[in-house]
C-alpha atoms as a PDB file:
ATOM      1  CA  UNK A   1       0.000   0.000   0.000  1.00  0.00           C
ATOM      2  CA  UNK A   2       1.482   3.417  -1.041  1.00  0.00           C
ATOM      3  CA  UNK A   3       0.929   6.514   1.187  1.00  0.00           C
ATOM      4  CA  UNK A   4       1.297   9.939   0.396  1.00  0.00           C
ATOM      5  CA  UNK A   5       4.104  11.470   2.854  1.00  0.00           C
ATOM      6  CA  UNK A   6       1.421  14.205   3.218  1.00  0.00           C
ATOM      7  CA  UNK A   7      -1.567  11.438   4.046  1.00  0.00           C
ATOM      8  CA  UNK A   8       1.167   9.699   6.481  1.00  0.00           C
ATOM      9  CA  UNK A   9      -0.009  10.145  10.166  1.00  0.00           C
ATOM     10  CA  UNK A  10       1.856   9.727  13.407  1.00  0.00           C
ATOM     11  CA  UNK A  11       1.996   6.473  14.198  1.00  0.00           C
ATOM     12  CA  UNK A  12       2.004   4.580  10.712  1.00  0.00           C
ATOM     13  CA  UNK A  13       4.531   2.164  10.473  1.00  0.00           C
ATOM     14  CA  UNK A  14       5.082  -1.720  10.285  1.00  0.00           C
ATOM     15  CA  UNK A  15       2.413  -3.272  12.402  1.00  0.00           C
ATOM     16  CA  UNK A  16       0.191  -0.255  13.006  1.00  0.00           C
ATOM     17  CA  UNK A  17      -3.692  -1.184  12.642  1.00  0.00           C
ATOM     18  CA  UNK A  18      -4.827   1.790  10.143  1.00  0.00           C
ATOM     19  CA  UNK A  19      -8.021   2.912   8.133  1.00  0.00           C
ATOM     20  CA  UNK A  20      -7.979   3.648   5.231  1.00  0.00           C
ATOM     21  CA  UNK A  21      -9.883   4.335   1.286  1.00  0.00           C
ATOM     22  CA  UNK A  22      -7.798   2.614  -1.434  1.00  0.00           C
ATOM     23  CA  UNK A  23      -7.314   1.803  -4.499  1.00  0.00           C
ATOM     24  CA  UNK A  24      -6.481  -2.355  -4.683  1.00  0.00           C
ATOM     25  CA  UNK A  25      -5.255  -3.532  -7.583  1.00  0.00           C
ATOM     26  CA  UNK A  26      -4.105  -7.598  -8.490  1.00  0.00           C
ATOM     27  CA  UNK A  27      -0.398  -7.802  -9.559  1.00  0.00           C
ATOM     28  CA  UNK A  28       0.445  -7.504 -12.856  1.00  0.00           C
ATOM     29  CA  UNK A  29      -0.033 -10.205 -15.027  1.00  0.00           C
ATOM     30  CA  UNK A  30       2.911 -11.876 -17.209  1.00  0.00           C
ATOM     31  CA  UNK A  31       3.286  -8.899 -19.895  1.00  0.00           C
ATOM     32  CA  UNK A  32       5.019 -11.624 -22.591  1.00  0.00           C
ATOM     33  CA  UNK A  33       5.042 -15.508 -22.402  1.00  0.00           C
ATOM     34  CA  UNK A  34       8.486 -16.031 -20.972  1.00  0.00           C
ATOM     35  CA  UNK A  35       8.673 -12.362 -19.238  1.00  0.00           C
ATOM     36  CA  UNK A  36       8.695 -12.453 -15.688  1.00  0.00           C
ATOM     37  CA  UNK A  37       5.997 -13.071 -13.635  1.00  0.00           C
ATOM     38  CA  UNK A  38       5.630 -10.677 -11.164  1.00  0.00           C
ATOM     39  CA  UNK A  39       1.968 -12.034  -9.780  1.00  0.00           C
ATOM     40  CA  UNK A  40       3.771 -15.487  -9.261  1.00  0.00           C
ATOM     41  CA  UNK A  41       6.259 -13.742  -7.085  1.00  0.00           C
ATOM     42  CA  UNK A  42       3.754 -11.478  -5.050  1.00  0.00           C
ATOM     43  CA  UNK A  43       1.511 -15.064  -4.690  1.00  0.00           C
ATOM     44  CA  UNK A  44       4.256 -16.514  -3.079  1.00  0.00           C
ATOM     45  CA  UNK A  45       4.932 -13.975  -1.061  1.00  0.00           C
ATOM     46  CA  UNK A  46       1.785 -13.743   0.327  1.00  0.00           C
ATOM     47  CA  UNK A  47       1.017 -10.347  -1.729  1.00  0.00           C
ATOM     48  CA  UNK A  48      -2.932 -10.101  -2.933  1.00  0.00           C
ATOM     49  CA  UNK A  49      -3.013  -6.850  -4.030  1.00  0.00           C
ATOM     50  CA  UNK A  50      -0.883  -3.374  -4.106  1.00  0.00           C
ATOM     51  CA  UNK A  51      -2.847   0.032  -4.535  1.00  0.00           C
ATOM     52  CA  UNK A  52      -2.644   3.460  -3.155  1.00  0.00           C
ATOM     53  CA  UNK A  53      -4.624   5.432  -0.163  1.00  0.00           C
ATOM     54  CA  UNK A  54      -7.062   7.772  -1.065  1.00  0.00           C
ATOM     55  CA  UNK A  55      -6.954  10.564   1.215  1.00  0.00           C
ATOM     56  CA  UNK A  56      -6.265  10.466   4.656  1.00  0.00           C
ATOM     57  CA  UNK A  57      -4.977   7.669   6.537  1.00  0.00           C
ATOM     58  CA  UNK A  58      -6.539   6.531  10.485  1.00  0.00           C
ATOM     59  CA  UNK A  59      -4.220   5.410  13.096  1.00  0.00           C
ATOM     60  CA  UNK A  60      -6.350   2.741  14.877  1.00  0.00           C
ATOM     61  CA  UNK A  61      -3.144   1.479  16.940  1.00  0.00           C
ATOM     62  CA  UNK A  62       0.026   2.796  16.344  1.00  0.00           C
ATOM     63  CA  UNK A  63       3.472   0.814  15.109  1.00  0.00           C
ATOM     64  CA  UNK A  64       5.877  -0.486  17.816  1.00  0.00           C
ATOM     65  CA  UNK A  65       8.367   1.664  16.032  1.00  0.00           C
ATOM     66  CA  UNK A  66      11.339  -1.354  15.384  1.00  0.00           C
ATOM     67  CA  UNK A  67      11.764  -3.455  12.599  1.00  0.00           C
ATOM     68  CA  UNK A  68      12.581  -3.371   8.726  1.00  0.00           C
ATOM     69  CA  UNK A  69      10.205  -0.330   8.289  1.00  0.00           C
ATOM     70  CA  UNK A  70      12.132   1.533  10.728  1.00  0.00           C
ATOM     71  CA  UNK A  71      15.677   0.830   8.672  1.00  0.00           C
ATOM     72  CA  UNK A  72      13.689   2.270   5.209  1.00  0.00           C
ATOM     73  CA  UNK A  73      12.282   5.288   7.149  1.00  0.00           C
ATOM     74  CA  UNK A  74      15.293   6.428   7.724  1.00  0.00           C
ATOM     75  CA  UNK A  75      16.837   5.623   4.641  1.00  0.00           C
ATOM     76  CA  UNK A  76      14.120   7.560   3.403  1.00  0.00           C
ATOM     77  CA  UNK A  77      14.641  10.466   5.257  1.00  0.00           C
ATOM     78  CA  UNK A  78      18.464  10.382   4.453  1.00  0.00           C
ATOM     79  CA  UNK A  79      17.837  10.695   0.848  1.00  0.00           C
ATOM     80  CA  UNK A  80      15.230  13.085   0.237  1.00  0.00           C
ATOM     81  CA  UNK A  81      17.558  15.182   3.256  1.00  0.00           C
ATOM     82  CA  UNK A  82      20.759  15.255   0.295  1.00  0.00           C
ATOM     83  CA  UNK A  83      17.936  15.111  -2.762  1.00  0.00           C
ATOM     84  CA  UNK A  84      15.061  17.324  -2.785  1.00  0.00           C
ATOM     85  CA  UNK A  85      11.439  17.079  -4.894  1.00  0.00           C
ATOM     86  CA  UNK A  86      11.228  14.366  -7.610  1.00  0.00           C
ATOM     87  CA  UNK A  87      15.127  13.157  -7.457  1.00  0.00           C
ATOM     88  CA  UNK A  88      14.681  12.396  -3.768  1.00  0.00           C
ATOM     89  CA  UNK A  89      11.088  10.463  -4.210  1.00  0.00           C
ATOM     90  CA  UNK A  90      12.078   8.417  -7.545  1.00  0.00           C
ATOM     91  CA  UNK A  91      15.432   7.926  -5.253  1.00  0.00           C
ATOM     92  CA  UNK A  92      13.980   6.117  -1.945  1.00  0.00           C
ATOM     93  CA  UNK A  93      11.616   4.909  -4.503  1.00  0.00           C
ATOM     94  CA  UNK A  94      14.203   2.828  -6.141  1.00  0.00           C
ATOM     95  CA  UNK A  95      15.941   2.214  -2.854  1.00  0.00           C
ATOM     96  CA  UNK A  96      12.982   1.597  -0.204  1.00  0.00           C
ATOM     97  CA  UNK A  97      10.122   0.463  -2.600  1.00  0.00           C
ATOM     98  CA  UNK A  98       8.058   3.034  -1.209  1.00  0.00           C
ATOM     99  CA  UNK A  99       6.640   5.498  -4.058  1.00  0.00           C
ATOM    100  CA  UNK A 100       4.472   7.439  -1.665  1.00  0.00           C
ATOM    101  CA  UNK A 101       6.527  10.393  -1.893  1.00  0.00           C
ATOM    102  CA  UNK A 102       6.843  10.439  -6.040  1.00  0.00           C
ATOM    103  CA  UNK A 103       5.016  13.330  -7.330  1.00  0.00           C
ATOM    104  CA  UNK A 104       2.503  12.615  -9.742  1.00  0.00           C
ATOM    105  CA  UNK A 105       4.055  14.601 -12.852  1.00  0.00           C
ATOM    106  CA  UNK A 106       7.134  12.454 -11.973  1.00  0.00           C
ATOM    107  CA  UNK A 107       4.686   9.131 -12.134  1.00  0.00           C
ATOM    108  CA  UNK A 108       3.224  10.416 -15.398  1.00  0.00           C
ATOM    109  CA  UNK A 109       6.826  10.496 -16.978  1.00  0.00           C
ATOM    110  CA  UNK A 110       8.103   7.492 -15.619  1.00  0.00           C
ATOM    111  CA  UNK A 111       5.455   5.447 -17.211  1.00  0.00           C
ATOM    112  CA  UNK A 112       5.474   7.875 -20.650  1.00  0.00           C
ATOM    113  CA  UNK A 113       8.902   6.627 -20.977  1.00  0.00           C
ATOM    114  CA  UNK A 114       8.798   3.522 -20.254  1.00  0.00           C
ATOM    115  CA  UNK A 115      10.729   3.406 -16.730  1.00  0.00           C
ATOM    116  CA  UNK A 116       7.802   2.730 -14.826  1.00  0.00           C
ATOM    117  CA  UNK A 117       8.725  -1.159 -14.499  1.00  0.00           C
ATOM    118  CA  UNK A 118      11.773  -0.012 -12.783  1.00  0.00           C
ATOM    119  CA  UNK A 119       9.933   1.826  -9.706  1.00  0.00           C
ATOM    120  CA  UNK A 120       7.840  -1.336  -9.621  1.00  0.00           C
ATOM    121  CA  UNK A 121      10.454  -4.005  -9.552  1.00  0.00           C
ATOM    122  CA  UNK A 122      11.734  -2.055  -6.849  1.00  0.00           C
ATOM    123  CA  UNK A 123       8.682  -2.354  -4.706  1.00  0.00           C
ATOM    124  CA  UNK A 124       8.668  -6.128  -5.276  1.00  0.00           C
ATOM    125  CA  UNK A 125      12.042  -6.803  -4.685  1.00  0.00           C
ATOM    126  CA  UNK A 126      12.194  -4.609  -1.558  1.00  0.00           C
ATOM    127  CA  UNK A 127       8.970  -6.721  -0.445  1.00  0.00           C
ATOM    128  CA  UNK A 128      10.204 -10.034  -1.569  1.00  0.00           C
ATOM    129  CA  UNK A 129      13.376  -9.049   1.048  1.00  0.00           C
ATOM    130  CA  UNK A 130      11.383  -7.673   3.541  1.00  0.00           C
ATOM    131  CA  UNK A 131       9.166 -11.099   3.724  1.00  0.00           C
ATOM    132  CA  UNK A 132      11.914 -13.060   3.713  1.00  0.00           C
ATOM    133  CA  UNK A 133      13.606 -11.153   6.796  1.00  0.00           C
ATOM    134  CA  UNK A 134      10.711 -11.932   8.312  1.00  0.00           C
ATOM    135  CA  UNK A 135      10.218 -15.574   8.292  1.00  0.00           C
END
């Protein structure tokens, strides 16, 4: 689930119970017989849907604050502190996964040219690690 940094609550974090509007979407689908197959991956990783909030997010019980989620938030943070706007957000994009912070215009681009795959393998690689950390 992507987030909007300005939708992002105190609280939110790995393990916090939220509520929420989103968007769900299933994973994508094989694009070419033989491509990769990013819904087999997000199956096995327990992954149903992704999507994005719409509007604001509800704290129902906050995170503990520890874990993997804690390491990316402050990777976050420490790129988007030495990269500001777009740079920084397609930046702990490619890094964290999370594209909450990626402008829309930047979005728009991204898939106009073709690099949207990129932001997206991103996300599932950063959540195939992050599920396997946790096992």
């Amino acid at each position: 689930m992507n987030i909007g940094s300005k939708d992002a609550p105190a609280g939110l974090g790995e393990g916090a119970r939220i509520r929420l509007k989103a968007r769900l979407m299933p994973p994508m689908p094989m694009p070419l017989p033989g491509a990769h197959d990013y819904a087999r991956d997000a199956w096995f990783a327990g992954i149903g849907a992704s999507g994005r909030a719409l509007g604001p997010v509800e704290v129902l019980e906050p995170a503990d604050g520890g874990g993997l989620q804690s390491v990316r938030e402050r990777l976050d943070r420490h790129i988007r502190d030495q990269l500001q706007g777009g740079e920084g957000a397609i930046a702990t994009a490619l890094a964290t996964g999370d594209q909450g912070a990626l402008p829309e215009e930047d979005a728009e681009a991204m898939r106009r040219s073709g690099l949207a795959h990129l932001l997206s393998s991103a996300v599932c690689t950063s959540r195939q690690r992050s599920a396997r950390r946790s096992c």
